[in-house]
Protein backbone atom coordinates (compact mmCIF):
# COMPACT_ATOMS: atom_id res chain seq x y z
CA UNK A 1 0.00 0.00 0.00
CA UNK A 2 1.54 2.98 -1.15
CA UNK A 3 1.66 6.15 1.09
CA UNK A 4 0.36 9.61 -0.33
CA UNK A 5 2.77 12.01 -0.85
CA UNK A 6 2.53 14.43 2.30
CA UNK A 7 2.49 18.15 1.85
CA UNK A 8 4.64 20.36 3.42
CA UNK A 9 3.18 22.51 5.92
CA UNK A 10 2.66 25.93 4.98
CA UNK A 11 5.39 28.86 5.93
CA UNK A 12 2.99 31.60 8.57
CA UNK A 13 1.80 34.60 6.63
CA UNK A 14 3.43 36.82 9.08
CA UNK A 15 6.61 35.18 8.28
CA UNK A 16 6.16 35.98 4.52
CA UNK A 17 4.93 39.61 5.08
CA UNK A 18 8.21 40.14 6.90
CA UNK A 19 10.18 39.12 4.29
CA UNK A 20 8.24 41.46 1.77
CA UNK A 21 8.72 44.01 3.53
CA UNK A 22 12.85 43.46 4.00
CA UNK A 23 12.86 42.70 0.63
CA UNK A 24 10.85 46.09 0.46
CA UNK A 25 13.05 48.16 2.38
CA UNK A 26 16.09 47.21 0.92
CA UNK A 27 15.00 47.90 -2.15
CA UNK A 28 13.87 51.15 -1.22
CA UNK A 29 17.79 51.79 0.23
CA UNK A 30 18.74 50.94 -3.13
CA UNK A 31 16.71 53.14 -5.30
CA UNK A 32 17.68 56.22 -3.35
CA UNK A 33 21.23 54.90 -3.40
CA UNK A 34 21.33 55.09 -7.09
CA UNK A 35 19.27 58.24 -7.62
CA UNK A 36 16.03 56.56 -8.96
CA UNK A 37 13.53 59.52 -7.08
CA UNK A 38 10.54 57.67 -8.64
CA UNK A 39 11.16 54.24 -7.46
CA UNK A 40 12.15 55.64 -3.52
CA UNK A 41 8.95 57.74 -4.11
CA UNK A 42 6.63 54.95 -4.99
CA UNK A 43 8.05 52.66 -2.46
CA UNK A 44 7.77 55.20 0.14
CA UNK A 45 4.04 55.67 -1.11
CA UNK A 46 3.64 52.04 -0.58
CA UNK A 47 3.95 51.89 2.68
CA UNK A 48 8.10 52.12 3.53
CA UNK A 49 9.28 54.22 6.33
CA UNK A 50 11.36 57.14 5.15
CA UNK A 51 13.51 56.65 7.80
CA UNK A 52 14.49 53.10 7.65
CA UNK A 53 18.01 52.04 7.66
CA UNK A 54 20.37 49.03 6.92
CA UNK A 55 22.35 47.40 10.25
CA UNK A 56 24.79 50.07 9.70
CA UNK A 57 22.72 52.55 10.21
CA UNK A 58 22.68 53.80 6.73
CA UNK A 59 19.28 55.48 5.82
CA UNK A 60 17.78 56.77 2.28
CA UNK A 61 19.21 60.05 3.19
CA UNK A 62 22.91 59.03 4.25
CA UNK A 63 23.07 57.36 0.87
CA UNK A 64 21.34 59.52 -1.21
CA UNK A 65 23.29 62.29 0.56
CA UNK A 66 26.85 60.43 -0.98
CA UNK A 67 26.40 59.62 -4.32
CA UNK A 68 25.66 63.68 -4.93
CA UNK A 69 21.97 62.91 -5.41
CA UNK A 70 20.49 66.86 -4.77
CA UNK A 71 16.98 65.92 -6.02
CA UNK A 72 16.25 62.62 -4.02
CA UNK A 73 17.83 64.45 -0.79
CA UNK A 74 15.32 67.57 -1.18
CA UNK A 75 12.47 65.02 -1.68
CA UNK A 76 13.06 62.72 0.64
CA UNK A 77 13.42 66.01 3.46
CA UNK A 78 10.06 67.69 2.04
CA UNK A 79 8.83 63.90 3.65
CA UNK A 80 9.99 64.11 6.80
CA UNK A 81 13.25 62.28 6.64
CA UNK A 82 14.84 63.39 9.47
CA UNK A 83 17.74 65.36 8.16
CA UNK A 84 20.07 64.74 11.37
CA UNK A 85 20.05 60.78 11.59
CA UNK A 86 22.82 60.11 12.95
CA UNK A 87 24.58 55.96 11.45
CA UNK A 88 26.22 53.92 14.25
CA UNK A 89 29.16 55.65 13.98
CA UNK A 90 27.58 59.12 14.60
CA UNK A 91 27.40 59.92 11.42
CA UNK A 92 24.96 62.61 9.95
CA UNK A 93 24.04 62.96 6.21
CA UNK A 94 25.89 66.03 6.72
CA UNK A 95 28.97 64.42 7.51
CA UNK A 96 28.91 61.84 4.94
CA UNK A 97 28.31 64.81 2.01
CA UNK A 98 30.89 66.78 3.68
CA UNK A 99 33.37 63.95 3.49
CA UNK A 100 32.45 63.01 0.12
CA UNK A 101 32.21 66.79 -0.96
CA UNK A 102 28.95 66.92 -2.16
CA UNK A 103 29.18 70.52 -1.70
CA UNK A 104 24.71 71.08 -3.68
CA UNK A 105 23.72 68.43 -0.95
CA UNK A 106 25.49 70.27 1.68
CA UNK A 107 23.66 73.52 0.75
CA UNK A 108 20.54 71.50 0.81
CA UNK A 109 21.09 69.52 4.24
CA UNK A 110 22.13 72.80 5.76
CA UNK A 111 19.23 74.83 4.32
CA UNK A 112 16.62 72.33 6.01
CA UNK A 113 18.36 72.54 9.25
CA UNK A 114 21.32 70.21 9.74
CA UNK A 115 23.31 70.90 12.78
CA UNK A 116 26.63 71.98 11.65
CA UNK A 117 28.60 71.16 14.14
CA UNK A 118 27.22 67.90 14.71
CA UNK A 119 29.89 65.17 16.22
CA UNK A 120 30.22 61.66 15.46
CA UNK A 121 31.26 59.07 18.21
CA UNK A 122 35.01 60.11 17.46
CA UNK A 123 33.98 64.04 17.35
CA UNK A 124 34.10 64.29 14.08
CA UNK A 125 32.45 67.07 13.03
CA UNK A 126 31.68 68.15 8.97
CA UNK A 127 33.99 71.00 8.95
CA UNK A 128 36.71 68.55 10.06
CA UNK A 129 35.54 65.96 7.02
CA UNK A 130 35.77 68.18 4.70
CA UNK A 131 38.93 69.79 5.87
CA UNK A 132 40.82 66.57 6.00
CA UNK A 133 39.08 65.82 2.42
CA UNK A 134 40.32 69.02 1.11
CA UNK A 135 36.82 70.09 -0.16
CA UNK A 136 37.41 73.87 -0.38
CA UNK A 137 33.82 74.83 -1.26
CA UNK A 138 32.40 72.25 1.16
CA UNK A 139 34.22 74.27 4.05
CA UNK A 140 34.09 77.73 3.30
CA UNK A 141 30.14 76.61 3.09
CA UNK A 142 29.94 75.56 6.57
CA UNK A 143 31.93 78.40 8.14
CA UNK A 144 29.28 80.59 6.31
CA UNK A 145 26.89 78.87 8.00
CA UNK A 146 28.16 78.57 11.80
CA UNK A 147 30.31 76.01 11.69
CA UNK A 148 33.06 75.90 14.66
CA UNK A 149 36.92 75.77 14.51
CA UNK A 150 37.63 75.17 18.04
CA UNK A 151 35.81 71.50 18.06
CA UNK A 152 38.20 68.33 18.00
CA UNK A 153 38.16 64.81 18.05
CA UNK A 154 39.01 62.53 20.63
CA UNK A 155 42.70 62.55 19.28
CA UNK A 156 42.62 66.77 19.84
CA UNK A 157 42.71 67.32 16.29
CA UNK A 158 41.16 70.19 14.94
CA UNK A 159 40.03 71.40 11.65
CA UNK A 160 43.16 73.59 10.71
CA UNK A 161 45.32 70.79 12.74
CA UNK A 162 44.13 68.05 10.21
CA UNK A 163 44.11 70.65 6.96
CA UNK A 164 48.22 71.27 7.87
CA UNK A 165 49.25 67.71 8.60
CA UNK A 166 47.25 66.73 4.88
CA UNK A 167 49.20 69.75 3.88
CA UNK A 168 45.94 71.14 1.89
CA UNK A 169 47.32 74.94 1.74
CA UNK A 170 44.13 76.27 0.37
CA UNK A 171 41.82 74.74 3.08
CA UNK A 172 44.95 75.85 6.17
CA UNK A 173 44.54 79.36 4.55
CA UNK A 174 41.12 79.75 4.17
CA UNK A 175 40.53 78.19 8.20
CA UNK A 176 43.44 81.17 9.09
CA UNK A 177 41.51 83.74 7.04
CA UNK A 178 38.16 83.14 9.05
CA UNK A 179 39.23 82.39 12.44
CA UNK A 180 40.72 85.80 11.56
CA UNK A 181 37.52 88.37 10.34
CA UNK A 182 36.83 91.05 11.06
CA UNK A 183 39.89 90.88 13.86
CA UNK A 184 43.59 91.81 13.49
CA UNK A 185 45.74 89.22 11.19
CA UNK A 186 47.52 86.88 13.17
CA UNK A 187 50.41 84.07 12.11
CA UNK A 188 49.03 80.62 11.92
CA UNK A 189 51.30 79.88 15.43
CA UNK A 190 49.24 82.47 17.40
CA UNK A 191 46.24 81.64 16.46
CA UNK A 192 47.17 77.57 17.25
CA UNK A 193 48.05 79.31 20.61
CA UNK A 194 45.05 81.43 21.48
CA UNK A 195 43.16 78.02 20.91
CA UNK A 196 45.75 76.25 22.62
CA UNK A 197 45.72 73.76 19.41
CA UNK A 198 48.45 71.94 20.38
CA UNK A 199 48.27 69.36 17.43
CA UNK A 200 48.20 72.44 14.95
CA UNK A 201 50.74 74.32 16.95
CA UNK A 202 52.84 71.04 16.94
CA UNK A 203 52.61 70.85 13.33
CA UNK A 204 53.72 74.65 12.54
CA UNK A 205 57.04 74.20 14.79
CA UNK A 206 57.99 70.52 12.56
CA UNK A 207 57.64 72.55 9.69
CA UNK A 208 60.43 75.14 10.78
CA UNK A 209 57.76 77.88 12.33
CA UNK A 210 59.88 80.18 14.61
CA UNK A 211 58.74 79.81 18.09
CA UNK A 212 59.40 83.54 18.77
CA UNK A 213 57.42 84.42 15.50
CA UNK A 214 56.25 88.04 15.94
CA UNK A 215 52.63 89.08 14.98
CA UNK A 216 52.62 92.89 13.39
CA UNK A 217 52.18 94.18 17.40
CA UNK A 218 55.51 92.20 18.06
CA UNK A 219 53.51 89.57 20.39
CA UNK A 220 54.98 86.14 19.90
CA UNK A 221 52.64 83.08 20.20
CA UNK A 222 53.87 82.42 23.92
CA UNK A 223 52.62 85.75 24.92
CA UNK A 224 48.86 84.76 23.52
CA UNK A 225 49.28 81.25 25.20
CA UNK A 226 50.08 82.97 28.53
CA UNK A 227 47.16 85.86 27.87
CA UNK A 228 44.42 83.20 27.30
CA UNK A 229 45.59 80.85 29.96
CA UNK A 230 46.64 78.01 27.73
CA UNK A 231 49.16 75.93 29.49
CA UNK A 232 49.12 73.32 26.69
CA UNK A 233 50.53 75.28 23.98
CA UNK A 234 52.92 77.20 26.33
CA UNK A 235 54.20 74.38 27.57
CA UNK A 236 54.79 73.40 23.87
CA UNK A 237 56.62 76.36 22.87
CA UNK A 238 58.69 76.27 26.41
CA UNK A 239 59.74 73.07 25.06
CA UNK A 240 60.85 74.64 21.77
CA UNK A 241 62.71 77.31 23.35
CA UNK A 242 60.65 79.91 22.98
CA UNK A 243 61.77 83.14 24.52
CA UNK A 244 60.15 83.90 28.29
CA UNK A 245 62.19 87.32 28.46
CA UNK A 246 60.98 88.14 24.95
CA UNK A 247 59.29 92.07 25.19
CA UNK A 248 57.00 93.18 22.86
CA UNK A 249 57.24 96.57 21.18
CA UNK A 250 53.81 97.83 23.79
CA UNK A 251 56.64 97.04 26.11
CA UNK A 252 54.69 93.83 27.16
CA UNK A 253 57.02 90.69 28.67
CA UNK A 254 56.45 87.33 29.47
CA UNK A 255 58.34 86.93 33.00
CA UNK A 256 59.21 83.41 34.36
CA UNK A 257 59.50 83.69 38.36
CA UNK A 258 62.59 82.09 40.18
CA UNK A 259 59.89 79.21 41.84
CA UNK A 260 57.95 78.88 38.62
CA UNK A 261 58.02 75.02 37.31
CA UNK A 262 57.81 74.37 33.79
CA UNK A 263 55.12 76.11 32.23
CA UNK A 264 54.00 78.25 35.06
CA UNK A 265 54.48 81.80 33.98
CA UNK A 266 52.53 85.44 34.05
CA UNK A 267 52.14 87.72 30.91
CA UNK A 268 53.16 91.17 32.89
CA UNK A 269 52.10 94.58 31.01
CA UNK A 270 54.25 97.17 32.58
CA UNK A 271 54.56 95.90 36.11
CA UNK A 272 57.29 95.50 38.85
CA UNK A 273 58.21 92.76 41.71
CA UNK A 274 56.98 94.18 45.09
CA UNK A 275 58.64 91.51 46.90
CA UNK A 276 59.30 88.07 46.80
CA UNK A 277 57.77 86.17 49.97
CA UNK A 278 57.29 82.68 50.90
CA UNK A 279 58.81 81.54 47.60
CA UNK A 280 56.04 82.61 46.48
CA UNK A 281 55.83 85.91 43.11
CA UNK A 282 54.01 88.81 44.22
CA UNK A 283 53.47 91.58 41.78
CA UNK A 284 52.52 95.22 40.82
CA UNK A 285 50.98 96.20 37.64
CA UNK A 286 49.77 99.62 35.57
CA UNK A 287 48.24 97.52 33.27
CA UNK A 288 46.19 93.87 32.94
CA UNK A 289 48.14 91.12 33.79
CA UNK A 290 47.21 87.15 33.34
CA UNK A 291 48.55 84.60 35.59
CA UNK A 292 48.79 80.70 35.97
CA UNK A 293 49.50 78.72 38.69
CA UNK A 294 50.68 82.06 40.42
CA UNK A 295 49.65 82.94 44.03
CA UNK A 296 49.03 86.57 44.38
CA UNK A 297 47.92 88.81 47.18
């Protein structure tokens, strides 16, 4: 007696509908990948969240937002896509254009709100992608639009410090030219000081900078590391020799006490020692003076 054949049992719908609809959003991913706006459109219309992502994190907007593809970007923002999404990285779609120096989808991301100083897990922000890219448009975009210098990564690299070490002269200069507006020109060593930048700063002296470089007011960069406070930089610039007796031509000095340590100094503007008492620098001053590390009465 023969046996009927027995049928397999069938798979649950719900299991099918979920593979439709991976098989749906994927395709979706795709279609905005490659710049087909009608196809993202009509799967979006079907039911697809605009927001979806792969297990990267990669939505229709991060991808869309690489390949250069302006049109599908403004579409898929006029729908809702949530323009600062951030990948598992951190990642925004404005730091993957930046990067990839999609300068039109740039404009677009920052026109419908993108923060521009977003920062990924490592602190990357967009300025710093497209500075290290050497995408000159891309960054004199975002400092147009608010974008900060002073942010690093985790490694303390800035902006200008990653534009120097690339050696991209036209990004360095342009970073040098805005930190600067509106304000009196400084060399690229003072400014590295007044942000106490010490990769950047770091990066000027292996490339022959003078440590004692004068700015037009005859203040070298240890007098603007001692004015702001920045013991990082002055440190540095201790370390390469820099001049502590060095006076300005506004008759300004930097003055290293007898018990100062390493990079404890004061910037003095026209002052005199009082007295010296319980090892300790007391001073006197006509004009503003800046100390650190420096017990004063």
């Amino acid at each position: 007696m023969s046996e009927e054949p027995k049928e397999k049992p069938a798979k649950p719908a719900h299991r099918k509908r979920k593979g439709k609809k991976s098989d749906a959003n994927a395709s979706y991913l795709r279609a905005a990948r490659a710049g087909h706006l009608e196809k993202a459109l009509d799967y979006i219309k079907n039911g697809v969240d605009v927001n979806i992502c792969n297990q990267n994190g990669l939505n229709a907007l991060h991808l869309a937002s690489k390949e250069g593809h302006v049109e599908v970007v403004s579409e898929l923002l006029q729908r809702e896509a949530n323009v600062d999404a951030a990948t598992k990285k951190g990642n925004t779609a404005l730091h993957i254009a930046s990067l990839a120096g999609q300068a039109e989808v740039v404009k677009v991301l920052v026109t419908n709100g993108a923060n521009v100083n977003a920062q990924s897990q490592n602190g990357f922000t967009p300025l710093y992608m497209a500075a290290q890219e050497n995408h000159l448009e891309v960054v004199r975009f975002l400092l147009d639009n608010g974008a900060s210098q002073s942010l690093a990564t985790e490694d303390g690299f800035t902006p200008l410090a990653v534009a120097l070490q690339q050696g991209h002269d036209q990004v360095v200069s342009l970073l040098l030219e805005n930190d600067t507006k509106g304000k009196v020109r400084l060399p690229a060593l003072h400014i590295a000081a007044r942000k106490d930048d010490t990769k950047a700063a770091a990066l000027l002296l292996q490339n022959d900078t003078n440590a004692d470089v004068e700015s037009k007011s005859g203040f070298t960069p240890l007098h603007i590391a001692a004015h702001y406070g920045n013991i990082n930089v002055a440190t540095l610039l201790l370390n390469r020799a820099a001049a502590v007796d060095f006076t300005a031509r506004v008759s300004t000095c930097v003055a290293k006490c007898p018990t100062f340590k390493g990079s404890q100094m004061a910037l003095i503007g026209s002052m005199t020692f009082r007295s010296l008492r319980n090892q300790a620098c007391y001073l006197t001053w006509h004009t503003s003076c800046y100390y650190i590390g420096m017990p004063v009465s």
